[in-house]
C-alpha atoms as a PDB file:
ATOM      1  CA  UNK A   1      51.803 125.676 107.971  1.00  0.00           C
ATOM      2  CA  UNK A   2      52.719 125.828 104.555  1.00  0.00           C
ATOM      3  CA  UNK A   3      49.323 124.969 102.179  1.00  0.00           C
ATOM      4  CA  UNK A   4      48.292 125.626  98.491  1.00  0.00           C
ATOM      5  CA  UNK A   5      45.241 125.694  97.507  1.00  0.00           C
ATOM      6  CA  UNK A   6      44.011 125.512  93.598  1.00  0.00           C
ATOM      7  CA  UNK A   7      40.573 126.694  92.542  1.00  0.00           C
ATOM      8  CA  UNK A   8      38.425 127.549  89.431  1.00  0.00           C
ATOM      9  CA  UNK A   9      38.765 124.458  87.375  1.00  0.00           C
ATOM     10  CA  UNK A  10      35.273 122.811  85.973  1.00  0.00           C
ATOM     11  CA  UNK A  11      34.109 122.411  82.928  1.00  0.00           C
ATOM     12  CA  UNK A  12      34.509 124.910  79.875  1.00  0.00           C
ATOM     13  CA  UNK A  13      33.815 124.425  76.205  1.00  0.00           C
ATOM     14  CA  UNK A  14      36.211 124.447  73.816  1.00  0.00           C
ATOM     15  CA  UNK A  15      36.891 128.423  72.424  1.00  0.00           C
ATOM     16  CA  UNK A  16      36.248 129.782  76.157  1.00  0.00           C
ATOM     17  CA  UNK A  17      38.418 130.979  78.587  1.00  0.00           C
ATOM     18  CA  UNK A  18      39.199 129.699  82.043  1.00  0.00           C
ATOM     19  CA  UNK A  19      41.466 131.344  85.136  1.00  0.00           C
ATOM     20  CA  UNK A  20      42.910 128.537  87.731  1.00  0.00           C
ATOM     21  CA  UNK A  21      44.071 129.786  90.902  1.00  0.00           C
ATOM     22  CA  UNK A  22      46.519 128.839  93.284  1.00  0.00           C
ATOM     23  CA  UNK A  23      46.648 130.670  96.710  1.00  0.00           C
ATOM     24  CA  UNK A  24      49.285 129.718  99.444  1.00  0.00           C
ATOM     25  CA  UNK A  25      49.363 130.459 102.872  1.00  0.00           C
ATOM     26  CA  UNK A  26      52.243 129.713 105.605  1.00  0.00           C
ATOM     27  CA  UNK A  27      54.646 131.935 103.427  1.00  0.00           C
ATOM     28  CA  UNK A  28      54.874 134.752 100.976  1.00  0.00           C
ATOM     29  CA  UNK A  29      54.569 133.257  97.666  1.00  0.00           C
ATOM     30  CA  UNK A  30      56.347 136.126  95.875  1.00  0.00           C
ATOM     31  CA  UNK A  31      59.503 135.097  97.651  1.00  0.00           C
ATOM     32  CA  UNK A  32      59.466 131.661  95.960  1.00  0.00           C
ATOM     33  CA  UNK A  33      59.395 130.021  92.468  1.00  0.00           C
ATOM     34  CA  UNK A  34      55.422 128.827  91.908  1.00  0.00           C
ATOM     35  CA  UNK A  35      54.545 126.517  88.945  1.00  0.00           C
ATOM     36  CA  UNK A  36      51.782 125.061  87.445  1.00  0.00           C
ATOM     37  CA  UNK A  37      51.575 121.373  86.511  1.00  0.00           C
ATOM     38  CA  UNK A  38      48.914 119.241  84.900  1.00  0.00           C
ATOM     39  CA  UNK A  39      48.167 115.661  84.984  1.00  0.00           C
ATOM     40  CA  UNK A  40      45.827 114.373  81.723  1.00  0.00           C
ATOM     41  CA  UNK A  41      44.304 110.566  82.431  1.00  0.00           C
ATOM     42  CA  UNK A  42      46.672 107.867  82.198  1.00  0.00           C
ATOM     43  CA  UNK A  43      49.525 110.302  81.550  1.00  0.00           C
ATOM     44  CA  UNK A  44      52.331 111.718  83.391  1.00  0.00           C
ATOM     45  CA  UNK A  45      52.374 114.940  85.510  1.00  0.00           C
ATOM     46  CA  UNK A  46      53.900 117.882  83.587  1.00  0.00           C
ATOM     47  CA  UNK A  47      54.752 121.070  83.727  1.00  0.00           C
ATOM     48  CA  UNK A  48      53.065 124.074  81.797  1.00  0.00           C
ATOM     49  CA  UNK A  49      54.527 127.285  83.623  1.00  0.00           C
ATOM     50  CA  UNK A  50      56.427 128.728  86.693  1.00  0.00           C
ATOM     51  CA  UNK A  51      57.077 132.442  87.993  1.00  0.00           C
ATOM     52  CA  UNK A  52      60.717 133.213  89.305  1.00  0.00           C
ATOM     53  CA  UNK A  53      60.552 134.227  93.258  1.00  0.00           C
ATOM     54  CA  UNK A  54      63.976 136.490  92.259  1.00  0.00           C
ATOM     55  CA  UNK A  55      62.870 138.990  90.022  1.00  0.00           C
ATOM     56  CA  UNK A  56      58.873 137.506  89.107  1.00  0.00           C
ATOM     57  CA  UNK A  57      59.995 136.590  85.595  1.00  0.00           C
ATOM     58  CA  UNK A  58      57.641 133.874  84.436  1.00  0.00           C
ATOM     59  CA  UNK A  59      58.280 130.719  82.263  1.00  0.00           C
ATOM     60  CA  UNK A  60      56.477 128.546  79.879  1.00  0.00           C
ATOM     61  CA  UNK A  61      57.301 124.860  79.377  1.00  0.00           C
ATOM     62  CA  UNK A  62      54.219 123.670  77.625  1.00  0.00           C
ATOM     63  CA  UNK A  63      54.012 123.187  73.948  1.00  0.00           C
ATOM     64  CA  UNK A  64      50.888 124.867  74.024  1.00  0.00           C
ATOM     65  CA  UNK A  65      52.637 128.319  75.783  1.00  0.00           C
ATOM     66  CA  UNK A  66      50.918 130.494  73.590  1.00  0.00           C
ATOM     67  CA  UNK A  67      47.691 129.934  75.279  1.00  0.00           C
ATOM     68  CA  UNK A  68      48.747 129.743  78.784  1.00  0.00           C
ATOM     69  CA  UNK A  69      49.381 133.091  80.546  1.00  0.00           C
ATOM     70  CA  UNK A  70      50.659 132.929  84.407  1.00  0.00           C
ATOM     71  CA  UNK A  71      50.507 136.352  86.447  1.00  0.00           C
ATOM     72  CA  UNK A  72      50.997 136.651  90.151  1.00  0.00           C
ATOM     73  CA  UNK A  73      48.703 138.790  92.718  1.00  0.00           C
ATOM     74  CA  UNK A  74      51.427 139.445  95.666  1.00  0.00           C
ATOM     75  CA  UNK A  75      48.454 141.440  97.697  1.00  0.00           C
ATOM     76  CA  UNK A  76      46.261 138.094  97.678  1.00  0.00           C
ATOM     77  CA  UNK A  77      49.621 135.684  98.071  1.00  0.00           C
ATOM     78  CA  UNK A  78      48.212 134.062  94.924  1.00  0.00           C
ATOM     79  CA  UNK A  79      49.754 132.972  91.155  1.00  0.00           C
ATOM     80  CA  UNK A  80      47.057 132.598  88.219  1.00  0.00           C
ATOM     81  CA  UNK A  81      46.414 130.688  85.023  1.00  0.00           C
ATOM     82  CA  UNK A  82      44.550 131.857  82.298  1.00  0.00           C
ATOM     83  CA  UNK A  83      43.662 129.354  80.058  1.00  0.00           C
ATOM     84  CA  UNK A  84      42.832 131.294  76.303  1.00  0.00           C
ATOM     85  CA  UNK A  85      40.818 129.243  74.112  1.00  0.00           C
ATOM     86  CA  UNK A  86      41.186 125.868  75.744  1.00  0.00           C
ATOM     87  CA  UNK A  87      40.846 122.589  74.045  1.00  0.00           C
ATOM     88  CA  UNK A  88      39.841 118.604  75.246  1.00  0.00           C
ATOM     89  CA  UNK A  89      43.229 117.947  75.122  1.00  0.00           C
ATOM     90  CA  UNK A  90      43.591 120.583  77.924  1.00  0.00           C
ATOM     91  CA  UNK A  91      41.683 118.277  79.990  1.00  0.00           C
ATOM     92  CA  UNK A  92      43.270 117.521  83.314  1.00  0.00           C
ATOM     93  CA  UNK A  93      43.847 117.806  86.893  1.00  0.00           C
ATOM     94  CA  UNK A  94      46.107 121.107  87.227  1.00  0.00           C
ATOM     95  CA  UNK A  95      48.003 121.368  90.324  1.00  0.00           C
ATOM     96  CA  UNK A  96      50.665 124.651  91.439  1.00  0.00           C
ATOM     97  CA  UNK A  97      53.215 123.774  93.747  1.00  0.00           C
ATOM     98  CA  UNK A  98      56.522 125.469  95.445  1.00  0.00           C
ATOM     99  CA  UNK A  99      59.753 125.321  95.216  1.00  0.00           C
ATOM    100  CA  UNK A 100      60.951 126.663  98.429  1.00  0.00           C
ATOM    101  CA  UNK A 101      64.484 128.195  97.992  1.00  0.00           C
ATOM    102  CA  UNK A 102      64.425 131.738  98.924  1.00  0.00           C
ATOM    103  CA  UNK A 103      64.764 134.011  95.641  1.00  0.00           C
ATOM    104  CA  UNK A 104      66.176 131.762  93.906  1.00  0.00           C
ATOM    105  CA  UNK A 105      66.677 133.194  90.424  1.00  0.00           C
ATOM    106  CA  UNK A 106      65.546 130.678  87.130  1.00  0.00           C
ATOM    107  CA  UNK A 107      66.870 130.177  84.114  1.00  0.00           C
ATOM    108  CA  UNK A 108      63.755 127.637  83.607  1.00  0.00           C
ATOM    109  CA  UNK A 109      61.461 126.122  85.399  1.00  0.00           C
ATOM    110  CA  UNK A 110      62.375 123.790  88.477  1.00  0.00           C
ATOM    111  CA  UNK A 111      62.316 119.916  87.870  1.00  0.00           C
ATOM    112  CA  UNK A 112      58.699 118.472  89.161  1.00  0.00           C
ATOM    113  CA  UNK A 113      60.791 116.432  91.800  1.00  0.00           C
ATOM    114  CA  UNK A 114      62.730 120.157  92.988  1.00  0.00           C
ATOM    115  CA  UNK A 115      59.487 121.210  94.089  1.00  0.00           C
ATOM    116  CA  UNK A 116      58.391 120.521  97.825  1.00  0.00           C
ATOM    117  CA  UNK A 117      55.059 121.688  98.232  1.00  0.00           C
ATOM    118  CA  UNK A 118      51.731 120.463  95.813  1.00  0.00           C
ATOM    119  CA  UNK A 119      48.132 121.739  96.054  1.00  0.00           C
ATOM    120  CA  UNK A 120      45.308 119.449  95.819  1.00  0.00           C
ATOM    121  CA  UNK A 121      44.884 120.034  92.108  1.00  0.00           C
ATOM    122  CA  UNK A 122      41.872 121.161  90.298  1.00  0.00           C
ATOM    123  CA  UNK A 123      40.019 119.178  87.843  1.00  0.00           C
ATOM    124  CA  UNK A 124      39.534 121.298  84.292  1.00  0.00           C
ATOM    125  CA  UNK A 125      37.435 119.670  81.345  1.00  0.00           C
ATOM    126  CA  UNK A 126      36.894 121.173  77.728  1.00  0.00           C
ATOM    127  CA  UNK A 127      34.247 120.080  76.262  1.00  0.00           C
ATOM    128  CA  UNK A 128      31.574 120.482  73.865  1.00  0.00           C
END
């Protein structure tokens, strides 16, 4: 069975730092493309990052890139999120889902609507 799982959102002041999770199980999550979405209040879902499941390469479709860095631990079947000096309008419920065509190489990051398995999403809040 095929499951995501997202952990270590919560709240963080502004400045910190802050590492989101996202551990599957049912596959091998180096094989696939993995990205990370997030969904502010009363806003759309978007995407901030993905990792290719071809050659690992990783991508960054946030405006805010600089600050996002996505690495992938194939020994714990898990893809990561460090948030660098997050800000309140970081606020919002990050999710990681897969895209589940076998090495598929990326020239970008899949469409939200290519991908076929979503975690549960993890709530993050900057503030002061």
């Amino acid at each position: 069975q095929v499951q995501l799982v997202e952990s270590g959102g919560g709240l963080v002041q502004p400045g910190g730092s802050l590492r989101l999770s996202c551990t599957a199980s049912g596959f091998t999550l180096a094989d696939y493309a993995i990205g990370w979405f997030r969904q502010a209040p009363g806003k759309e879902r978007e995407g901030v990052s993905c990792v290719s499941g071809f050659d690992g390469r990783t991508f960054y479709t946030s405006s805010e890139k600089g600050r996002f860095t996505l690495y992938r631990d194939n020994g714990k079947n898990t893809v990561y999120l460090q948030i660098n000096e997050p800000q309140p309008e970081d606020t919002a419920v990050y999710y990681c889902a897969a895209e589940m065509t076998p090495r598929r190489r990326l020239t970008r990051c899949p469409a939200r609507d290519e991908y076929d398995y979503w975690g549960q999403g993890t709530q993050v809040t900057v503030s002061s």
